[in-house]
N, C-alpha and C. Protein backbone atom coordinates (compact mmCIF):
# COMPACT_ATOMS: atom_id res chain seq x y z
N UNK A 1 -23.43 -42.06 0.54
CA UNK A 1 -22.58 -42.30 -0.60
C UNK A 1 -23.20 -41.70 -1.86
N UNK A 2 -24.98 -42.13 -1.84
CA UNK A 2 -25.29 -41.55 -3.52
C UNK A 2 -24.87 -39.97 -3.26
N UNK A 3 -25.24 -39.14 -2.00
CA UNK A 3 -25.38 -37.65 -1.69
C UNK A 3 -24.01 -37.53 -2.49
N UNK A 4 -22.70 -37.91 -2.06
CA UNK A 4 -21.40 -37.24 -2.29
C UNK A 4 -21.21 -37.91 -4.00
N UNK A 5 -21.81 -38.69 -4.75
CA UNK A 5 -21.83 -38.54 -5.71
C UNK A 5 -22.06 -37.79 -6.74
N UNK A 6 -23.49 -37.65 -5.98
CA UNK A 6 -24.59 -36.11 -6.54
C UNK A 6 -23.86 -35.18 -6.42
N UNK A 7 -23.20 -34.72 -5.46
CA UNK A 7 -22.33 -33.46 -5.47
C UNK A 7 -20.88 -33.27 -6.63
N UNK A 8 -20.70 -34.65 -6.51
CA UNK A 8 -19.35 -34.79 -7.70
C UNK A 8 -19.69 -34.35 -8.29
N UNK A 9 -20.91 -34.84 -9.26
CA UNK A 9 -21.60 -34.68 -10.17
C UNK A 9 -21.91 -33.25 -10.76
N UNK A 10 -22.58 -32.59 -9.64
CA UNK A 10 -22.09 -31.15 -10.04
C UNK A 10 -21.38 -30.21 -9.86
N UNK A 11 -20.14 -30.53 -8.89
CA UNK A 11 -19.28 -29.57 -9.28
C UNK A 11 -18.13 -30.16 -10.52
N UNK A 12 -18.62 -30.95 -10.88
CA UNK A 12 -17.81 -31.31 -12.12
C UNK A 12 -18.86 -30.50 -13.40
N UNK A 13 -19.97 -31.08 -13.34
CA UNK A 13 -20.43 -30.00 -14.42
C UNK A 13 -20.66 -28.36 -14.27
N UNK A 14 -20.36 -28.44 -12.86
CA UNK A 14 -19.93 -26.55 -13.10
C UNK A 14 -18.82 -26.42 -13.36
N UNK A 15 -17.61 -26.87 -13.23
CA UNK A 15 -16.83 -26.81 -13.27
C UNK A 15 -16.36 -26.71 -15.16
N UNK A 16 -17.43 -27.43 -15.78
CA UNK A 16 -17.27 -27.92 -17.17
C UNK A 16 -17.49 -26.33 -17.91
N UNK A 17 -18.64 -26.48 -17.18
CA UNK A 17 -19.44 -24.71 -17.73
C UNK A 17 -18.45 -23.80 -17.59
N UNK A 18 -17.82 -23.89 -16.90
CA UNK A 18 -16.76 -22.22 -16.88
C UNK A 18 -16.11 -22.13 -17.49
N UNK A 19 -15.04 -22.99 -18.87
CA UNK A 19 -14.87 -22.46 -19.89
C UNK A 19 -13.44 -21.89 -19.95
N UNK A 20 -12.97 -21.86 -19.15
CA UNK A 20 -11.64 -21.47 -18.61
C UNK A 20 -11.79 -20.07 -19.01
N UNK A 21 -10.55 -19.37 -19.86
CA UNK A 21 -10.72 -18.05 -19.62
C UNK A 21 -11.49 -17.28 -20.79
N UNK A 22 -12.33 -18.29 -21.52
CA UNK A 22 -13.36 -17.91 -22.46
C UNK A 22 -14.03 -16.61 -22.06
N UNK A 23 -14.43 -16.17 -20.74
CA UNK A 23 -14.75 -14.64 -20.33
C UNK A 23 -14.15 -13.75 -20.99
N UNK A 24 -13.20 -13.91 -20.74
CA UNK A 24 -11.64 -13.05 -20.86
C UNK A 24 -11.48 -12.84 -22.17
N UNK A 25 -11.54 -14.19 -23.18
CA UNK A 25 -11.18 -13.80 -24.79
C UNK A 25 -12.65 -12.50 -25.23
N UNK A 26 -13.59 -13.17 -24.45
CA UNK A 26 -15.01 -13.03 -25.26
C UNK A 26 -14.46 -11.13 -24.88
N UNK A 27 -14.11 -10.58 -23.68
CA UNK A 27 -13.98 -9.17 -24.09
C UNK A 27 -12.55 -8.39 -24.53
N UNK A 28 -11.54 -9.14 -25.43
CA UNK A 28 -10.98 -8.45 -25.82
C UNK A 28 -11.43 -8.26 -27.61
N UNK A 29 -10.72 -7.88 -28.51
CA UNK A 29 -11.55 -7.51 -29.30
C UNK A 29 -11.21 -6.87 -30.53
N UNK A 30 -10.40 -7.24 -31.60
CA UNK A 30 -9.64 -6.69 -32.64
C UNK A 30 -10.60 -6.06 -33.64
N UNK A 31 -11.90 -6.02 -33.51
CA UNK A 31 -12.38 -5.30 -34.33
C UNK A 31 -12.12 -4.00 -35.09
N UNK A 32 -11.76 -3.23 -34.13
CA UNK A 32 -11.39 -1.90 -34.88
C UNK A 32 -12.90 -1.07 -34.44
N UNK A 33 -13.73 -1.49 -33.49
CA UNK A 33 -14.68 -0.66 -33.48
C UNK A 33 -14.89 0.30 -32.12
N UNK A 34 -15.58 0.93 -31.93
CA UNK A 34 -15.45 2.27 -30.55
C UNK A 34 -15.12 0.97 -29.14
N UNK A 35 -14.30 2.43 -28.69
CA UNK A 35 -13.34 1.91 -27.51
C UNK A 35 -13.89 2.47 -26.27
N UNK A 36 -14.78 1.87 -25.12
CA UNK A 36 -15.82 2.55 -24.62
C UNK A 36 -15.07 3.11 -23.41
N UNK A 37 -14.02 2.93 -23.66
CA UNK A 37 -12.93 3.71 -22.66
C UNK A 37 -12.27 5.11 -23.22
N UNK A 38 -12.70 5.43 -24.19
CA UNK A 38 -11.96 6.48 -24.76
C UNK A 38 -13.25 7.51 -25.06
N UNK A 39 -14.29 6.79 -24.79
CA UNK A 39 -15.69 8.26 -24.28
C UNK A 39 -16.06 8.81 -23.17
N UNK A 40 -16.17 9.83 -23.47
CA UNK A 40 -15.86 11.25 -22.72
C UNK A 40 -17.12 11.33 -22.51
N UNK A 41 -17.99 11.17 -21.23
CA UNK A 41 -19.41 11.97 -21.05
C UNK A 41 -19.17 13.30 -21.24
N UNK A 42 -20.45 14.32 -21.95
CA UNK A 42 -19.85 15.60 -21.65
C UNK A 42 -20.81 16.25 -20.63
N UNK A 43 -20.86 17.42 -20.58
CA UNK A 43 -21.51 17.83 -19.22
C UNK A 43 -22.89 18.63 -20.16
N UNK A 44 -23.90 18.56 -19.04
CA UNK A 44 -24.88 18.82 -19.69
C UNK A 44 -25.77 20.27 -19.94
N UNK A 45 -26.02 20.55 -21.40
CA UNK A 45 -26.39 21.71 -22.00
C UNK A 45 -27.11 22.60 -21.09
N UNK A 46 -26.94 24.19 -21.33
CA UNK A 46 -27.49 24.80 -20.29
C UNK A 46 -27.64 26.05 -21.38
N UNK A 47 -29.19 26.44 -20.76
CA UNK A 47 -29.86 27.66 -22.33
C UNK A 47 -29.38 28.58 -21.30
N UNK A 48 -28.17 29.60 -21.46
CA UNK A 48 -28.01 31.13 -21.21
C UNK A 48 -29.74 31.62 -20.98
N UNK A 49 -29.09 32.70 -19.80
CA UNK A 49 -30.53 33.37 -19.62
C UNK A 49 -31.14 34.37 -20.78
N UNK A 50 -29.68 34.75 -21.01
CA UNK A 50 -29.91 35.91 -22.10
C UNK A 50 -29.75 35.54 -23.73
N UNK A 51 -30.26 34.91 -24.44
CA UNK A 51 -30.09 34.97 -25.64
C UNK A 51 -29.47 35.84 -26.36
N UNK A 52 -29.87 37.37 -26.04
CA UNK A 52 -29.17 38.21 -27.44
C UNK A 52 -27.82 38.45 -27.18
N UNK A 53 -27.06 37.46 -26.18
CA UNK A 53 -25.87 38.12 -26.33
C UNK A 53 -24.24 36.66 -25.90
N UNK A 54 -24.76 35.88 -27.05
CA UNK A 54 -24.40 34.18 -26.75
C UNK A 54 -22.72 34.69 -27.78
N UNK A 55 -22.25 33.67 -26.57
CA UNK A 55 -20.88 33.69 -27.87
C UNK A 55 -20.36 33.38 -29.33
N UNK A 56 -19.87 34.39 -29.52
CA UNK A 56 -19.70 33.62 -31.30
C UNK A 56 -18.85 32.63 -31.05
N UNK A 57 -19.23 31.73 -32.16
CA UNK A 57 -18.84 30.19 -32.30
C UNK A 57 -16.99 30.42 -32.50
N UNK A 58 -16.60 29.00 -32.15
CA UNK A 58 -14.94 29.18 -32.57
C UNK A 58 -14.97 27.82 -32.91
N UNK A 59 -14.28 27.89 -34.73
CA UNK A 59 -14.58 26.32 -35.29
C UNK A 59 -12.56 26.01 -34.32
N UNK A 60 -12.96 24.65 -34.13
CA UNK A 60 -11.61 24.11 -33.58
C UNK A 60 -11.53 24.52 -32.11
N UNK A 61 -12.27 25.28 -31.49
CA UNK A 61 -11.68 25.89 -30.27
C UNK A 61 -12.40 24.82 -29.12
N UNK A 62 -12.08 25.09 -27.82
CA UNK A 62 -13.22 24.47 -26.48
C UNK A 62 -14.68 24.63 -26.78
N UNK A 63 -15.40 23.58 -26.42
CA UNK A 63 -17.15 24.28 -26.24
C UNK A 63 -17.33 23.84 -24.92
N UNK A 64 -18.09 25.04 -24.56
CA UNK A 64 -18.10 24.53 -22.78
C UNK A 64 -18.58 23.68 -22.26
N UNK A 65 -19.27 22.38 -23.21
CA UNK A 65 -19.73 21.49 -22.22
C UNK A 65 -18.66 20.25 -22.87
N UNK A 66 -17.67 20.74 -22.89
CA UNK A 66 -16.48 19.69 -23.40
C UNK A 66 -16.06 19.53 -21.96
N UNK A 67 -15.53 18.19 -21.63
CA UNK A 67 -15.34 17.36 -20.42
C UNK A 67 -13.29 18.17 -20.24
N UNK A 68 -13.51 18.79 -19.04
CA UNK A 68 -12.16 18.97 -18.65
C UNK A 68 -11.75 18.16 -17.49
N UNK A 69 -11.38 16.85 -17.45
CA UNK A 69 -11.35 16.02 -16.29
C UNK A 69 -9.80 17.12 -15.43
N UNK A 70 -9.18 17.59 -15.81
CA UNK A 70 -7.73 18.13 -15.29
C UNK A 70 -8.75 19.13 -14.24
N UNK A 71 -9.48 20.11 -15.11
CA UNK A 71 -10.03 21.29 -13.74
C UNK A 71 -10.70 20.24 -13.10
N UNK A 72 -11.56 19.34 -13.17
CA UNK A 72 -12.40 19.17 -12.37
C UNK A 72 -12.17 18.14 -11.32
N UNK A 73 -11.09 17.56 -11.25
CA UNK A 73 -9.77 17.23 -10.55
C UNK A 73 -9.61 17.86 -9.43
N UNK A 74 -8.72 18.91 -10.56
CA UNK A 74 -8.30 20.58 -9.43
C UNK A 74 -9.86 20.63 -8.30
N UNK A 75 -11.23 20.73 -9.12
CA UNK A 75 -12.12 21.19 -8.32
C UNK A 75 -12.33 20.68 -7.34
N UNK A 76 -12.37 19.06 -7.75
CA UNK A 76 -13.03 18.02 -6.46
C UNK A 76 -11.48 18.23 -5.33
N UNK A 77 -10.72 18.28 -5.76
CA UNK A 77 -9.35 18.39 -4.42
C UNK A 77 -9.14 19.38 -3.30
N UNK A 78 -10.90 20.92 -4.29
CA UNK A 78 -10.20 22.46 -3.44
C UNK A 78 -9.57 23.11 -3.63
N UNK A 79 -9.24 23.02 -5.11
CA UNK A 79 -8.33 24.05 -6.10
C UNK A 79 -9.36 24.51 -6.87
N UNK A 80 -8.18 25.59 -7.46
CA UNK A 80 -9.11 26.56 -8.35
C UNK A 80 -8.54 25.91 -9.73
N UNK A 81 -9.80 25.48 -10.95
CA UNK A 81 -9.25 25.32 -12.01
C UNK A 81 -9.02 26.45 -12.60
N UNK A 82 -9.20 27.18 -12.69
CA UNK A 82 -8.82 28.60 -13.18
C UNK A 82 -7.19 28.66 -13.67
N UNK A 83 -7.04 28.33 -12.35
CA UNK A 83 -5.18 28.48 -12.55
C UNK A 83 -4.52 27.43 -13.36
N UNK A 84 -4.95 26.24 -13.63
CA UNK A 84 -4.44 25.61 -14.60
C UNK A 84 -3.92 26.40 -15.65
N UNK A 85 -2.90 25.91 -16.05
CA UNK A 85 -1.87 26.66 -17.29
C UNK A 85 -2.04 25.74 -18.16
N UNK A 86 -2.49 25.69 -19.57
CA UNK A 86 -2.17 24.76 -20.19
C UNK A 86 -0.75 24.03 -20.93
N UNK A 87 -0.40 24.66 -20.64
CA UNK A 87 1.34 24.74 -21.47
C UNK A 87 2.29 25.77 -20.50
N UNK A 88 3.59 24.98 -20.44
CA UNK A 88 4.16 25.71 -19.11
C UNK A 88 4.18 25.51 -18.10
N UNK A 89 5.12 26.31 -17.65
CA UNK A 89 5.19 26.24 -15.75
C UNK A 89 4.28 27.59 -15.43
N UNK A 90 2.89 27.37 -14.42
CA UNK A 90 2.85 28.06 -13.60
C UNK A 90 3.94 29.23 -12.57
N UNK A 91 3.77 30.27 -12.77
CA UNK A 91 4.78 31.73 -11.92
C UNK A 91 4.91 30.78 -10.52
N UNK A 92 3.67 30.26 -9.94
CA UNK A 92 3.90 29.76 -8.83
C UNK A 92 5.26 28.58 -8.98
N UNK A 93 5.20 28.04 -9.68
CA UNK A 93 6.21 26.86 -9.34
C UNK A 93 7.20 27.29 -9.92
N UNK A 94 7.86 28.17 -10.42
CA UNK A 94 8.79 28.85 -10.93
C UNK A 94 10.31 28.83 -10.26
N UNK A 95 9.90 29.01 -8.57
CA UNK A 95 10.86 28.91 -7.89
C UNK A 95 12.22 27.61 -7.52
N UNK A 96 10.94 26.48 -8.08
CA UNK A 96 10.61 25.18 -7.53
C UNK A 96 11.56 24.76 -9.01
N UNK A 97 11.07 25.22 -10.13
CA UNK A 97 11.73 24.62 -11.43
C UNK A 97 13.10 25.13 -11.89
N UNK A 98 13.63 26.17 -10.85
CA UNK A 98 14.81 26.98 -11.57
C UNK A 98 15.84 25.98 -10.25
N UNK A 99 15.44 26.12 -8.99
CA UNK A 99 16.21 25.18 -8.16
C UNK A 99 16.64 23.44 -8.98
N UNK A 100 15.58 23.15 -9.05
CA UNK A 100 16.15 21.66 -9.75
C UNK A 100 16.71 22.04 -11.12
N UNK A 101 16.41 22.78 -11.59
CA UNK A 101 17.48 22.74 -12.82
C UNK A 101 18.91 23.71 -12.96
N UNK A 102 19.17 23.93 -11.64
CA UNK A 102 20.24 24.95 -11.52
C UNK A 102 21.51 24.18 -11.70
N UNK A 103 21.71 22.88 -12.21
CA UNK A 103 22.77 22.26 -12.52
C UNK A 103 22.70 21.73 -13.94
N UNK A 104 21.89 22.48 -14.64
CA UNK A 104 21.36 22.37 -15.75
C UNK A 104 20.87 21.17 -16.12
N UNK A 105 20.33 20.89 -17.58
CA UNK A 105 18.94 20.37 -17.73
C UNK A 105 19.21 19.30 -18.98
N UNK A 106 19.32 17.98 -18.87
CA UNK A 106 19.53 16.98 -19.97
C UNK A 106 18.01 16.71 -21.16
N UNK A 107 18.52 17.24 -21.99
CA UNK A 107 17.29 17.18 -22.37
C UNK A 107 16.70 15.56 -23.19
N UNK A 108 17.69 15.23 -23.38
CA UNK A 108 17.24 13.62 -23.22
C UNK A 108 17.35 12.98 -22.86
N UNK A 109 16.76 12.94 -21.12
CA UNK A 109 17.22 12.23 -19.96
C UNK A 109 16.31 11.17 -19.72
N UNK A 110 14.81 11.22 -20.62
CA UNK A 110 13.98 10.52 -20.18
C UNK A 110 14.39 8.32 -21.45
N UNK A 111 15.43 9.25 -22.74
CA UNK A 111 15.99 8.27 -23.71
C UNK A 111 17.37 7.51 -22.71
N UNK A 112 17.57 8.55 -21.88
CA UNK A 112 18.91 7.76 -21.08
C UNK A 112 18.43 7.09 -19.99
N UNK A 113 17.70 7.50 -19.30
CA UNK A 113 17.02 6.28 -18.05
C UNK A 113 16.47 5.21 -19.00
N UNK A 114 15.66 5.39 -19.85
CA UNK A 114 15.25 4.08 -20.70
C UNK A 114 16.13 3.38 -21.01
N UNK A 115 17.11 3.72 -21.62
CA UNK A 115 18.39 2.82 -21.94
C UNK A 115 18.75 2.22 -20.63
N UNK A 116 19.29 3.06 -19.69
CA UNK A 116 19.94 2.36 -18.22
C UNK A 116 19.11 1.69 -17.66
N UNK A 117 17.97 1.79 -17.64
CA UNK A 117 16.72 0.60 -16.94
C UNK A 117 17.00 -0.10 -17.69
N UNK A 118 16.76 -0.28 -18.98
CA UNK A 118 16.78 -1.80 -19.95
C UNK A 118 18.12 -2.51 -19.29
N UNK A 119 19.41 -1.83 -19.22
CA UNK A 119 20.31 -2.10 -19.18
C UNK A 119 20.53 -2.97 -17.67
N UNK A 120 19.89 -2.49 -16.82
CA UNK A 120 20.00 -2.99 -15.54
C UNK A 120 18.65 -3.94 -15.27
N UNK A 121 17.92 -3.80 -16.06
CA UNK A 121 16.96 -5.25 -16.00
C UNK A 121 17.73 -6.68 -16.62
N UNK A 122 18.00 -6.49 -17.55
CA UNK A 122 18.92 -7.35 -18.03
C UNK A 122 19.88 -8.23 -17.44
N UNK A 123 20.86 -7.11 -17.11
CA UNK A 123 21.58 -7.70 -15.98
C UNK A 123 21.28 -8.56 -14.85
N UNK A 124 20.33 -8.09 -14.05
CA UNK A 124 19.47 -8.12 -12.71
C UNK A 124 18.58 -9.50 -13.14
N UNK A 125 18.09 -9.87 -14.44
CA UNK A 125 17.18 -10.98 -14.49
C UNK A 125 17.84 -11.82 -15.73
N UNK A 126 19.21 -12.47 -16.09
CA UNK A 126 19.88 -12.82 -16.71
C UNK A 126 18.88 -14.04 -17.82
N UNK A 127 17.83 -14.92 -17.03
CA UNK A 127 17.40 -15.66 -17.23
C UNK A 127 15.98 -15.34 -17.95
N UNK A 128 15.66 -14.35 -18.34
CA UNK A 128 14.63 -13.66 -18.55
C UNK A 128 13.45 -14.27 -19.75
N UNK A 129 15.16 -14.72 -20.85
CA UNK A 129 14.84 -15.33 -22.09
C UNK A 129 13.74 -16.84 -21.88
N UNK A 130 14.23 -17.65 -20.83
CA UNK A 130 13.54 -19.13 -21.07
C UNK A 130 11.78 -18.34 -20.43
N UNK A 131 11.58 -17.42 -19.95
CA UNK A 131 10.01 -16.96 -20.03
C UNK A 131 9.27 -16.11 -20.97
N UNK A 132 10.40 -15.80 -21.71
CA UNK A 132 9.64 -14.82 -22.41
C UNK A 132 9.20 -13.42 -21.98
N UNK A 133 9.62 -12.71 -20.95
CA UNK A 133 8.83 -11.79 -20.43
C UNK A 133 9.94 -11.31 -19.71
N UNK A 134 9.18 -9.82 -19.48
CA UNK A 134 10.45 -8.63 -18.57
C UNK A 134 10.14 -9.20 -16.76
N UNK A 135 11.03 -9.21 -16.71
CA UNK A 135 10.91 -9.32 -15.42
C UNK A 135 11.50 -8.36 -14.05
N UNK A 136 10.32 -6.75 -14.73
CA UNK A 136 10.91 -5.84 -13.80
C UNK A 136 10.92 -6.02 -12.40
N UNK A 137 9.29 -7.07 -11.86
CA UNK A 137 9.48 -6.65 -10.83
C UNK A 137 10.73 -7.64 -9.67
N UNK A 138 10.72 -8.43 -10.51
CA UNK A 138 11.82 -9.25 -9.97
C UNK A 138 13.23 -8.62 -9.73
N UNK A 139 13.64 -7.91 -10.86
CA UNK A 139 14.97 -7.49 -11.06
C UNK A 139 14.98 -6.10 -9.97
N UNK A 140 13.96 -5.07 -9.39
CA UNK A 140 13.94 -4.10 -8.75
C UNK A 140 13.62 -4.78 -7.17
N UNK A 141 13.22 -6.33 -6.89
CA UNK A 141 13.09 -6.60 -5.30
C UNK A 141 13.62 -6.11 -4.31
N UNK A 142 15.20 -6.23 -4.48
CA UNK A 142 15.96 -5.65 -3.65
C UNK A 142 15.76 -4.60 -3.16
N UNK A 143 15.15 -3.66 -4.61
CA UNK A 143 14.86 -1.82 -4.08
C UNK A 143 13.76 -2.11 -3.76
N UNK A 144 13.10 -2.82 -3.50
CA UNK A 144 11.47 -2.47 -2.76
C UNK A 144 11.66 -1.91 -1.46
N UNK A 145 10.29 -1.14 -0.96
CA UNK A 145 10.36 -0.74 0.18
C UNK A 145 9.24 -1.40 0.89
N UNK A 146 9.32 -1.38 2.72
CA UNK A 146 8.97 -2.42 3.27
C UNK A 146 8.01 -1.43 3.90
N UNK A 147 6.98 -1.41 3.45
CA UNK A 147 5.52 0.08 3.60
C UNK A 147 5.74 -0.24 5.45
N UNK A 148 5.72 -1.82 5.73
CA UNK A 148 5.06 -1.50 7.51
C UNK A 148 6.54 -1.70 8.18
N UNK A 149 7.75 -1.93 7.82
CA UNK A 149 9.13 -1.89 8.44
C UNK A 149 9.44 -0.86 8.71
N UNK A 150 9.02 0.37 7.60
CA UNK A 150 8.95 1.87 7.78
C UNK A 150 8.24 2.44 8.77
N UNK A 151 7.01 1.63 8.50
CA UNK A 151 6.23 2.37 9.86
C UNK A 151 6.35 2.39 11.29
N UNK A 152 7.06 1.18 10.98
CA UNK A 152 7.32 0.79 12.55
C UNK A 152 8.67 1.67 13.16
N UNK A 153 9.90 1.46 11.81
CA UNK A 153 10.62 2.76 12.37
C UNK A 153 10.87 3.83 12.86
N UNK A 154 9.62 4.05 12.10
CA UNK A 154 9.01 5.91 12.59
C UNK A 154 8.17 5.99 13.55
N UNK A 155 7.24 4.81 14.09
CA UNK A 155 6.94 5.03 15.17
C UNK A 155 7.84 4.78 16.44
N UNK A 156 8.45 4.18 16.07
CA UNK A 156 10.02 3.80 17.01
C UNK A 156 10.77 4.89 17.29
N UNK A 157 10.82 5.53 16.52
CA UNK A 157 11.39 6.95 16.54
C UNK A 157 10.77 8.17 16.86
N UNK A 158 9.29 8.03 17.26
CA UNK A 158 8.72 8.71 17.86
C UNK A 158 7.68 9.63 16.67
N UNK A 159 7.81 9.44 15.81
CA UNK A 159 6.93 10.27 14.96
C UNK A 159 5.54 9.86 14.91
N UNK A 160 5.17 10.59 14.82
CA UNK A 160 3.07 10.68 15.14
C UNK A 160 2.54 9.65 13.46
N UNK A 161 2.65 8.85 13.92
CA UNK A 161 1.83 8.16 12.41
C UNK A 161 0.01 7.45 13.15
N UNK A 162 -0.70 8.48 13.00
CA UNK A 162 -1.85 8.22 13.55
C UNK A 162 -2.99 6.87 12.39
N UNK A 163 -3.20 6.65 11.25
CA UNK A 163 -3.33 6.06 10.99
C UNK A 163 -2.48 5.38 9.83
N UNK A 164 -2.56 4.06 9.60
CA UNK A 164 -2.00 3.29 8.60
C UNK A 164 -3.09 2.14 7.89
N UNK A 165 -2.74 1.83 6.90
CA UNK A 165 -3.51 0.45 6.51
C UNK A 165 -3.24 -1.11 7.13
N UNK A 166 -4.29 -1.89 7.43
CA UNK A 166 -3.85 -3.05 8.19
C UNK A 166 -3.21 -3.73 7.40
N UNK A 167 -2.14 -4.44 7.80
CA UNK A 167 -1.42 -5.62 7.12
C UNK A 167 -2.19 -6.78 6.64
């Protein structure tokens, strides 16, 4: 009997210590001071073999040990960053961008799905107001897809699905 007291005892005072989500406040943070998510390691300095013949400076332009996470992306995947375009369609996908837009091209299509999503969340979660909160994923359930109902279809159907994730 004293043993299971003793134990009350402290998981009540651990229990005391944790503070609820005091963790949680302690790292958010209105200061206004550096956002250690928004620093960029850069890559590290390297002395040219040849000195007398270093590039002239370009105020505003790239310096090469400025962090390009996009090529180095491309690199780790087995692409060439090279071909990155910065602006534009790549010649390669050219083919690819004139097909989908051969019924021509809304150019403020991304202001009209925003509107029609709002519009159909609304609808879809009528009750939304007594929580306070959107309730996309509720209102899109219906459209969910069923990752292992699929799989099973397609292996039902004979298609080679050699691995999957366990349920």
């Amino acid at each position: 009997m004293r043993k299971a007291i003793v134990m009350g005892v402290m998981v009540l005072t651990l229990a005391a210590c944790a503070g609820g989500d005091r963790g949680l406040r302690d790292l958010r943070s209105n200061s206004g001071g550096p956002d250690e998510f928004q620093v960029n390691p850069v890559n590290p300095l390297v002395l040219p073999s040849d000195l007398s013949n270093l590039p002239a400076p370009t105020p505003g332009g790239a310096n090469r040990v400025d962090p390009n996470p996009n090529g180095e992306a491309v690199a780790a995947l087995g692409g060439n960053p090279a071909a990155l375009v910065p602006a534009g369609i790549p010649a390669t996908d050219s083919a690819i961008v004139a097909a989908a837009g051969r019924n021509g091209v809304d150019p403020s299509i991304r202001q009209t799905l925003a509107a029609e999503d709002q519009a159909f969340r609304s609808r879809a979660s009528r009750l939304s107001f007594f929580g306070g909160r959107d309730r996309y994923f509720a209102a899109y359930a219906r459209q969910a897809l069923d990752a292992y109902a699929e799989l099973q279809r397609f292996r039902n159907a004979g298609v080679a699905t050699p691995t999957a994730p366990p349920q």
